[in-house]
N, C-alpha and C. Protein backbone atom coordinates (compact mmCIF):
# COMPACT_ATOMS: atom_id res chain seq x y z
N UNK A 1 -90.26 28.43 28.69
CA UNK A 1 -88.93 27.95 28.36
C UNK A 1 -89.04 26.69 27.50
N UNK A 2 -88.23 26.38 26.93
CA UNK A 2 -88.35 25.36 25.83
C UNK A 2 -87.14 24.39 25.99
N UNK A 3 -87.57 22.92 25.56
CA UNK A 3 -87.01 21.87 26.24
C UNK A 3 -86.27 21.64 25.10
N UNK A 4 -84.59 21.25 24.99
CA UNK A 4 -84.28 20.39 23.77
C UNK A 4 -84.47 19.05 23.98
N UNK A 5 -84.82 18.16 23.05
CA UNK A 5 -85.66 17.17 22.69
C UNK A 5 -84.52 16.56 21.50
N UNK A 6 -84.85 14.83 21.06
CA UNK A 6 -84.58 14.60 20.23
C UNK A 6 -85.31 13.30 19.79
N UNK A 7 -84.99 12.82 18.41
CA UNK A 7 -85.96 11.78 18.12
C UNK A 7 -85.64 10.40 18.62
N UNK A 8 -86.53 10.05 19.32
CA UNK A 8 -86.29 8.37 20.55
C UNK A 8 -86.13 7.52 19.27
N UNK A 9 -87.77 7.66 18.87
CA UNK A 9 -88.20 6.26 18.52
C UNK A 9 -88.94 6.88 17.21
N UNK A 10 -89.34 5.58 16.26
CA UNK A 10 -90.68 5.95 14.85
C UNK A 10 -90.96 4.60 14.92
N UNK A 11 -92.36 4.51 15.76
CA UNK A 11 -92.79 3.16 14.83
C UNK A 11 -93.89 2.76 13.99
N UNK A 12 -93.64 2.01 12.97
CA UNK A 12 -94.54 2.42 12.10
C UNK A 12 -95.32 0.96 11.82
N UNK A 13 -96.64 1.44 11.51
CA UNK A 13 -97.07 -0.47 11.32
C UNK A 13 -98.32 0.53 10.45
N UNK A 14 -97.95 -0.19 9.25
CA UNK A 14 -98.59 0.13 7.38
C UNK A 14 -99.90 -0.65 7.09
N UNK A 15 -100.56 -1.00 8.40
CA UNK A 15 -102.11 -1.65 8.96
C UNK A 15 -102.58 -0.87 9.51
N UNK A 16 -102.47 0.22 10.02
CA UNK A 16 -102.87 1.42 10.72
C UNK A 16 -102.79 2.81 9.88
N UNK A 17 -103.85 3.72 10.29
CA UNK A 17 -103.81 4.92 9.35
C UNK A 17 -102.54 6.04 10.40
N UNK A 18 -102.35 5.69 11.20
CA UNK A 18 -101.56 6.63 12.15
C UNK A 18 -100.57 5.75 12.83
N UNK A 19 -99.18 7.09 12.85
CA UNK A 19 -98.23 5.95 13.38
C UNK A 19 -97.72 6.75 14.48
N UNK A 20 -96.40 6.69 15.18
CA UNK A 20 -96.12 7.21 15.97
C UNK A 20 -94.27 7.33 15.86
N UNK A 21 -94.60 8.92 16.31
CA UNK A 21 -92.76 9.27 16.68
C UNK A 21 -92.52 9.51 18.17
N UNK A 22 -91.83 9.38 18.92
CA UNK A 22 -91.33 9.49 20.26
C UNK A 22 -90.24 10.79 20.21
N UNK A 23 -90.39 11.47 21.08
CA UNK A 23 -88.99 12.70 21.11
C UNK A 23 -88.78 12.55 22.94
N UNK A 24 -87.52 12.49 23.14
CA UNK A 24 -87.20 12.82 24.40
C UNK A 24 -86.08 13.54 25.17
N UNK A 25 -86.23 13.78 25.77
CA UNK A 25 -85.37 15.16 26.67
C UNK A 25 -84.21 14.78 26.62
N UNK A 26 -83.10 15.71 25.77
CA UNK A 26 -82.10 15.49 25.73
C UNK A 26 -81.16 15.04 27.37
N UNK A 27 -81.51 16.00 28.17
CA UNK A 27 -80.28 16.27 29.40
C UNK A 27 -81.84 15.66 30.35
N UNK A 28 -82.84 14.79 30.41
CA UNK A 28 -83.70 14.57 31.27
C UNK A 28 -84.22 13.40 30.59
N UNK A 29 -85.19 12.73 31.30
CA UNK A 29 -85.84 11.57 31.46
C UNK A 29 -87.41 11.78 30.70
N UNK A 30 -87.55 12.71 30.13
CA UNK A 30 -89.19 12.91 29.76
C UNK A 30 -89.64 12.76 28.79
N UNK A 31 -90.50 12.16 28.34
CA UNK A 31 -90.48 11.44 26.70
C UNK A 31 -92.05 12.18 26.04
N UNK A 32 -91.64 12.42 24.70
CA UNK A 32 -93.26 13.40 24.15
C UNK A 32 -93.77 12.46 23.07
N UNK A 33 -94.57 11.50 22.61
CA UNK A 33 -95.37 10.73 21.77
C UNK A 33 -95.82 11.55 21.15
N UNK A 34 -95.69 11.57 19.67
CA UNK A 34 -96.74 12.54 18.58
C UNK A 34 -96.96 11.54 17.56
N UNK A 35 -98.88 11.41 17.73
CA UNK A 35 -99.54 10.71 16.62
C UNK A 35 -99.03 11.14 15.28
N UNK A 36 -98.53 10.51 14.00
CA UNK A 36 -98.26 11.06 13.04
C UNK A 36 -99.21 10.55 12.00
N UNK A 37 -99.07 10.94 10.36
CA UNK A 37 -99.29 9.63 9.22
C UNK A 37 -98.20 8.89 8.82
N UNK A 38 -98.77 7.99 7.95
CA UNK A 38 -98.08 6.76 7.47
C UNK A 38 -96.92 7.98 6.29
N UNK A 39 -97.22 8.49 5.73
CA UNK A 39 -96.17 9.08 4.40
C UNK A 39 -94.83 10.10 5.71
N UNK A 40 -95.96 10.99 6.64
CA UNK A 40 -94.39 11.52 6.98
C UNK A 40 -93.53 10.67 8.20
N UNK A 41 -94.62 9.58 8.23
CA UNK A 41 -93.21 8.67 9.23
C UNK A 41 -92.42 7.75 8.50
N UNK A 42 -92.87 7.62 7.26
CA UNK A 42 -91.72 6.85 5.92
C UNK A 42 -90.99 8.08 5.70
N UNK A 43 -91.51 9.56 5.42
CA UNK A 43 -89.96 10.34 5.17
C UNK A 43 -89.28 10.96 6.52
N UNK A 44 -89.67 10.35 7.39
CA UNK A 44 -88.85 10.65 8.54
C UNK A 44 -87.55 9.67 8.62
N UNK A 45 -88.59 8.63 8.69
CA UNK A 45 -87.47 7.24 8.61
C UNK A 45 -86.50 6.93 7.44
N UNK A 46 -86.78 7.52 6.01
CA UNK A 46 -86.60 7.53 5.00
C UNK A 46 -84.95 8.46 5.14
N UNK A 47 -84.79 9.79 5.65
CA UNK A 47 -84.06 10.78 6.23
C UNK A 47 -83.26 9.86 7.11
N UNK A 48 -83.89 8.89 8.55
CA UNK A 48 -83.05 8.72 8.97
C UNK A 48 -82.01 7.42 8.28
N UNK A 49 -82.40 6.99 7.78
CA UNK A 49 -81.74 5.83 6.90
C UNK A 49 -80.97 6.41 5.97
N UNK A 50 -81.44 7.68 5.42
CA UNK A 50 -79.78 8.53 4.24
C UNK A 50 -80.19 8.17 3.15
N UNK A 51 -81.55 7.08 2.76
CA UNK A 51 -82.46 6.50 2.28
C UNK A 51 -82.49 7.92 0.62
N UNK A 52 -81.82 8.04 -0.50
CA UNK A 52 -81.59 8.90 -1.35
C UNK A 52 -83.09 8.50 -2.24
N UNK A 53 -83.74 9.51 -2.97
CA UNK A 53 -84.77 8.99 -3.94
C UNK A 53 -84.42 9.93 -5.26
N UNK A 54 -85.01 9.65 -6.62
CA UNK A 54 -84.81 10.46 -7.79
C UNK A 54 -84.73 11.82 -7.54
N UNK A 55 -86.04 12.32 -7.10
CA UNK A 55 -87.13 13.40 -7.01
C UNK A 55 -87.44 13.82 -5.70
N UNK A 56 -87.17 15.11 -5.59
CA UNK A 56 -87.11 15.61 -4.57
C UNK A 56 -88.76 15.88 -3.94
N UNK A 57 -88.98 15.28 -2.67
CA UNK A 57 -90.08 15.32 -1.96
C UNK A 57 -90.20 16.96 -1.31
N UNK A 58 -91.62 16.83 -0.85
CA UNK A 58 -92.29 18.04 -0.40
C UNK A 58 -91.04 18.48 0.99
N UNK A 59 -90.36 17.37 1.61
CA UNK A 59 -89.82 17.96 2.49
C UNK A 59 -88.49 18.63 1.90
N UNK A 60 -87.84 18.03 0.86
CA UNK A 60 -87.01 17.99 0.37
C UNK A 60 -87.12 19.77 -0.26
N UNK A 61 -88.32 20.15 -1.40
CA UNK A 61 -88.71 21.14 -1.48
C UNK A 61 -88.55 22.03 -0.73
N UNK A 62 -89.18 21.88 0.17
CA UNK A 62 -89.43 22.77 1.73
C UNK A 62 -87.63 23.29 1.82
N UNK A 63 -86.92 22.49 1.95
CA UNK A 63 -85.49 23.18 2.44
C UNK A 63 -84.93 23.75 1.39
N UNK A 64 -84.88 23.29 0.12
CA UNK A 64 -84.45 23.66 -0.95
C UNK A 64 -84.60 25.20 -1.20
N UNK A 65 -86.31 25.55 -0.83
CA UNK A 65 -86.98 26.56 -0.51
C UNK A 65 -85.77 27.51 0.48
N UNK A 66 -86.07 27.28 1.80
CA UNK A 66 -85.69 28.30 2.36
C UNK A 66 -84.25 28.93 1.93
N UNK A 67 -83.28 27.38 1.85
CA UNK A 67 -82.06 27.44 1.11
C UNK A 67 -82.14 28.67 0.19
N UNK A 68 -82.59 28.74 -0.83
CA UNK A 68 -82.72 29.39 -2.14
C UNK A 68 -83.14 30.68 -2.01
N UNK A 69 -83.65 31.20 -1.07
CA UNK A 69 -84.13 32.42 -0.36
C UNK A 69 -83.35 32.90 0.66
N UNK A 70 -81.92 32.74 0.70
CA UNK A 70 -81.20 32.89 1.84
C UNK A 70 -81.24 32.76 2.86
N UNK A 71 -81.63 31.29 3.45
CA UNK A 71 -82.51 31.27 4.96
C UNK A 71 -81.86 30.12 5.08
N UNK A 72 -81.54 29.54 6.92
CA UNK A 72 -81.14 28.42 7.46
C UNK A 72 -81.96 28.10 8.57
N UNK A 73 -82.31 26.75 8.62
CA UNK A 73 -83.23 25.87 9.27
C UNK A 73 -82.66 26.00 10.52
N UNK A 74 -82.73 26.97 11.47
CA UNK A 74 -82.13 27.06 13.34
C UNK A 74 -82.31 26.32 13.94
N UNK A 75 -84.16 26.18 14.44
CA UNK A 75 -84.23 25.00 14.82
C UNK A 75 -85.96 24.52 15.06
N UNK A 76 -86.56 23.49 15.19
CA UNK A 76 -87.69 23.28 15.62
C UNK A 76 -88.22 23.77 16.85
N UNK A 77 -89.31 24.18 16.66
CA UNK A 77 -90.20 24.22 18.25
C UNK A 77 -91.68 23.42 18.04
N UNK A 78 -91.66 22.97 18.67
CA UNK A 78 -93.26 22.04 19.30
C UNK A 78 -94.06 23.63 20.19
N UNK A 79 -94.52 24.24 19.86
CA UNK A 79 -94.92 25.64 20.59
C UNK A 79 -96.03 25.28 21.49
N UNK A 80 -96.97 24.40 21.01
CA UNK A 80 -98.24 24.11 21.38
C UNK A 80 -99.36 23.02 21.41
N UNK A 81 -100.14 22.59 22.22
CA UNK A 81 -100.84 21.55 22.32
C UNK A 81 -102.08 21.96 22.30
N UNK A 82 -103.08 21.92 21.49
CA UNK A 82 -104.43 22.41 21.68
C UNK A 82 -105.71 21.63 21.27
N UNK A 83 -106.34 20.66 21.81
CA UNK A 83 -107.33 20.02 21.54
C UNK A 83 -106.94 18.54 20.62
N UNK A 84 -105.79 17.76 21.41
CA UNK A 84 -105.37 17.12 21.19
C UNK A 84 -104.28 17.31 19.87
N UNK A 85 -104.12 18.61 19.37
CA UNK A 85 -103.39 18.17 18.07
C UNK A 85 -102.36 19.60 18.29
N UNK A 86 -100.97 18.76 18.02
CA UNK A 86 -99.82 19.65 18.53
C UNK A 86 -99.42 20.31 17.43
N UNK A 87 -98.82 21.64 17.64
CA UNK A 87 -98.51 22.88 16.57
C UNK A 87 -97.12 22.55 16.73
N UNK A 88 -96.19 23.47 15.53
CA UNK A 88 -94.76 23.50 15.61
C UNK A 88 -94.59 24.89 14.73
N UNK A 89 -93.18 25.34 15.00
CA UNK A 89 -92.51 26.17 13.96
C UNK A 89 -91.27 26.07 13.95
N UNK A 90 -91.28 26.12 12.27
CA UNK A 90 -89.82 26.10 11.90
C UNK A 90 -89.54 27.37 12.07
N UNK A 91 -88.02 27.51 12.85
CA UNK A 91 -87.27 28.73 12.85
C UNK A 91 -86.06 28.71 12.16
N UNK A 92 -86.49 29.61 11.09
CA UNK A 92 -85.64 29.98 10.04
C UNK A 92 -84.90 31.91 10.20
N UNK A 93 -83.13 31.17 10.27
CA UNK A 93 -82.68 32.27 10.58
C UNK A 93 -82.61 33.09 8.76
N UNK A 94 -82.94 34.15 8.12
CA UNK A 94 -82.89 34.68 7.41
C UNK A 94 -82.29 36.79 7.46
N UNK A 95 -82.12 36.64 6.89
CA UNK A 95 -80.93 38.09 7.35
C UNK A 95 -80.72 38.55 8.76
N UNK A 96 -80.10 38.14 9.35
CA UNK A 96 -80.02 37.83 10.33
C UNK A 96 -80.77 38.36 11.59
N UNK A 97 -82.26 37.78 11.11
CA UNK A 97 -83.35 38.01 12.12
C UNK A 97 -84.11 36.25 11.59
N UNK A 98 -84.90 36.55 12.58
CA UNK A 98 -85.58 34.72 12.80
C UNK A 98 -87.07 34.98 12.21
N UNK A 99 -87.84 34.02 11.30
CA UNK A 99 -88.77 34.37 10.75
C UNK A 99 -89.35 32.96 11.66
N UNK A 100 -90.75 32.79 11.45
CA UNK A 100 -91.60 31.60 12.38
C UNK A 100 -92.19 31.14 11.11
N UNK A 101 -92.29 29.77 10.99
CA UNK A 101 -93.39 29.44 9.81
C UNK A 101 -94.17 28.29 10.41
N UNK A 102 -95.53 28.53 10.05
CA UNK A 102 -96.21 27.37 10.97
C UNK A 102 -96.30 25.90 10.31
N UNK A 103 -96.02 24.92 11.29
CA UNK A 103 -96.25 23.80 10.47
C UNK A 103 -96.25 22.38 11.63
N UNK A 104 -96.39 21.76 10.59
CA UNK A 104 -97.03 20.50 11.82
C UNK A 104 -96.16 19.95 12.25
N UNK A 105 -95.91 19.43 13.51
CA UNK A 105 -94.49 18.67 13.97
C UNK A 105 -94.06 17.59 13.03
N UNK A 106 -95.01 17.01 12.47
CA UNK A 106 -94.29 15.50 11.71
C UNK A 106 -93.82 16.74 10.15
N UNK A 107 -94.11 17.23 9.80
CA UNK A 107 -93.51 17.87 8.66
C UNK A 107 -91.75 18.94 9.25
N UNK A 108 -92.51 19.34 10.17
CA UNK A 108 -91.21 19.92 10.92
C UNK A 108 -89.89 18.89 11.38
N UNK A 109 -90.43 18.11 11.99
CA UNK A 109 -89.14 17.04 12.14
C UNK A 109 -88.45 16.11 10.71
N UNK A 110 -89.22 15.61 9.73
CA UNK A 110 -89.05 15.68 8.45
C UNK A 110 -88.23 16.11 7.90
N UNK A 111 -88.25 17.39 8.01
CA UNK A 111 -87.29 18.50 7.24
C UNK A 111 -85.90 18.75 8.24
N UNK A 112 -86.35 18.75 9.72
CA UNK A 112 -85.13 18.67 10.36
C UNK A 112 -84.44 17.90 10.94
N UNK A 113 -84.17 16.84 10.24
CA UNK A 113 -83.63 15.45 9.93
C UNK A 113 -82.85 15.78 9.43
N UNK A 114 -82.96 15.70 8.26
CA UNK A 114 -82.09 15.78 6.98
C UNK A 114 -81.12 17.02 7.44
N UNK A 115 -81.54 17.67 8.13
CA UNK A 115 -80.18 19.04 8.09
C UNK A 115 -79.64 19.01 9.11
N UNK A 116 -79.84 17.97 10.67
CA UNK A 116 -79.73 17.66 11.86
C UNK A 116 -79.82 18.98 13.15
N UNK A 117 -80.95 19.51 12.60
CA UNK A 117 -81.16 20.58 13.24
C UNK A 117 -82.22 19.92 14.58
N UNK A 118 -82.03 21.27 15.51
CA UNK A 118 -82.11 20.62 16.94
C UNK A 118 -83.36 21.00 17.03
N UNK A 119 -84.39 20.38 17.85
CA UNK A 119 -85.69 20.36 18.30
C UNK A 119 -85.81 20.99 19.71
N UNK A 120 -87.48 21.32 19.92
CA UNK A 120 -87.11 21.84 20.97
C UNK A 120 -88.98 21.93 21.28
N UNK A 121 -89.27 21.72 22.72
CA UNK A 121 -90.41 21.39 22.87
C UNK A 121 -91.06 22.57 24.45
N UNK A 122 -92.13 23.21 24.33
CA UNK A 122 -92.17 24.43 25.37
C UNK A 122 -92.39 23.15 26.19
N UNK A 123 -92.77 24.11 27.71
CA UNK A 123 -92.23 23.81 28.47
C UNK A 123 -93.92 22.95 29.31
N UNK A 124 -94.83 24.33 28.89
CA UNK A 124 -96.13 23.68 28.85
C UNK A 124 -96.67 22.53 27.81
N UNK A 125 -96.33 22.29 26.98
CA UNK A 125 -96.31 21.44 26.05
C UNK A 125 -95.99 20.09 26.90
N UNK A 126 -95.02 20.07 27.27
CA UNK A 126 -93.91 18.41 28.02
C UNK A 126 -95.63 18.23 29.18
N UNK A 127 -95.23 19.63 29.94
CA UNK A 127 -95.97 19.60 31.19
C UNK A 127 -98.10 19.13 31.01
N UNK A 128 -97.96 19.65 29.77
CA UNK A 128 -99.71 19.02 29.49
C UNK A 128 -99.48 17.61 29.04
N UNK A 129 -98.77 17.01 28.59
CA UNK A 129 -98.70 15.84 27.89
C UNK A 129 -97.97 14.29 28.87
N UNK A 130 -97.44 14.56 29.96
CA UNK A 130 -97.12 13.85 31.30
C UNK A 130 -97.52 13.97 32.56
């Protein structure tokens, strides 16, 4: 079963090669830390600030993408934790069946920022990580 989640916290310190995002349980108390980099926790933060640039970034791409292919961003999943480094997929509703695309949580939350699409974290995932 899969948890909805949302984004706590990003903090970022540009002295360090890795930064950190916080997600926590919408309707509960349980909080998930994911090591990120320095570029997708500036376009995370970048998204949450409304923060506009010339040129459209890779995340920016990315939606433009599915957009343009008749597809809508449903929602995130955190699917998996495996040897310290956590998986995600974007679920993209496209004729009206759900396609999976794999991708890394900090690129996944990135992209589902900007469209305020809902996150969502399994259930073993919360449970290996607390």
């Amino acid at each position: 079963m899969a948890v909805r989640m949302e984004l706590s916290r990003i903090l970022i310190a540009e002295t360090r090669d890795y930064q950190l995002i916080e997600l926590r349980e919408v309707d509960g108390e349980r909080r998930l830390p994911i090591v990120i980099g320095l570029f997708e926790a500036a376009a995370i933060e970048r998204r949450l600030k409304g923060i506009q640039i010339h040129r459209p970034q890779t995340h920016d791409l990315l939606s433009n993408v599915i957009e343009e292919m008749g597809g809508r961003l449903d929602h995130i999943l955190i699917n998996d934790l495996r040897d310290d480094t956590f998986y995600a997929l974007l679920m993209v509703e496209q004729n009206g069946g759900m396609v999976e695309i794999d991708s890394r949580p900090s690129d996944a939350i990135a992209l589902g920022i900007a469209n305020d699409t809902p996150f969502y974290v399994e259930e073993h995932v919360l449970s290996a990580n607390n």
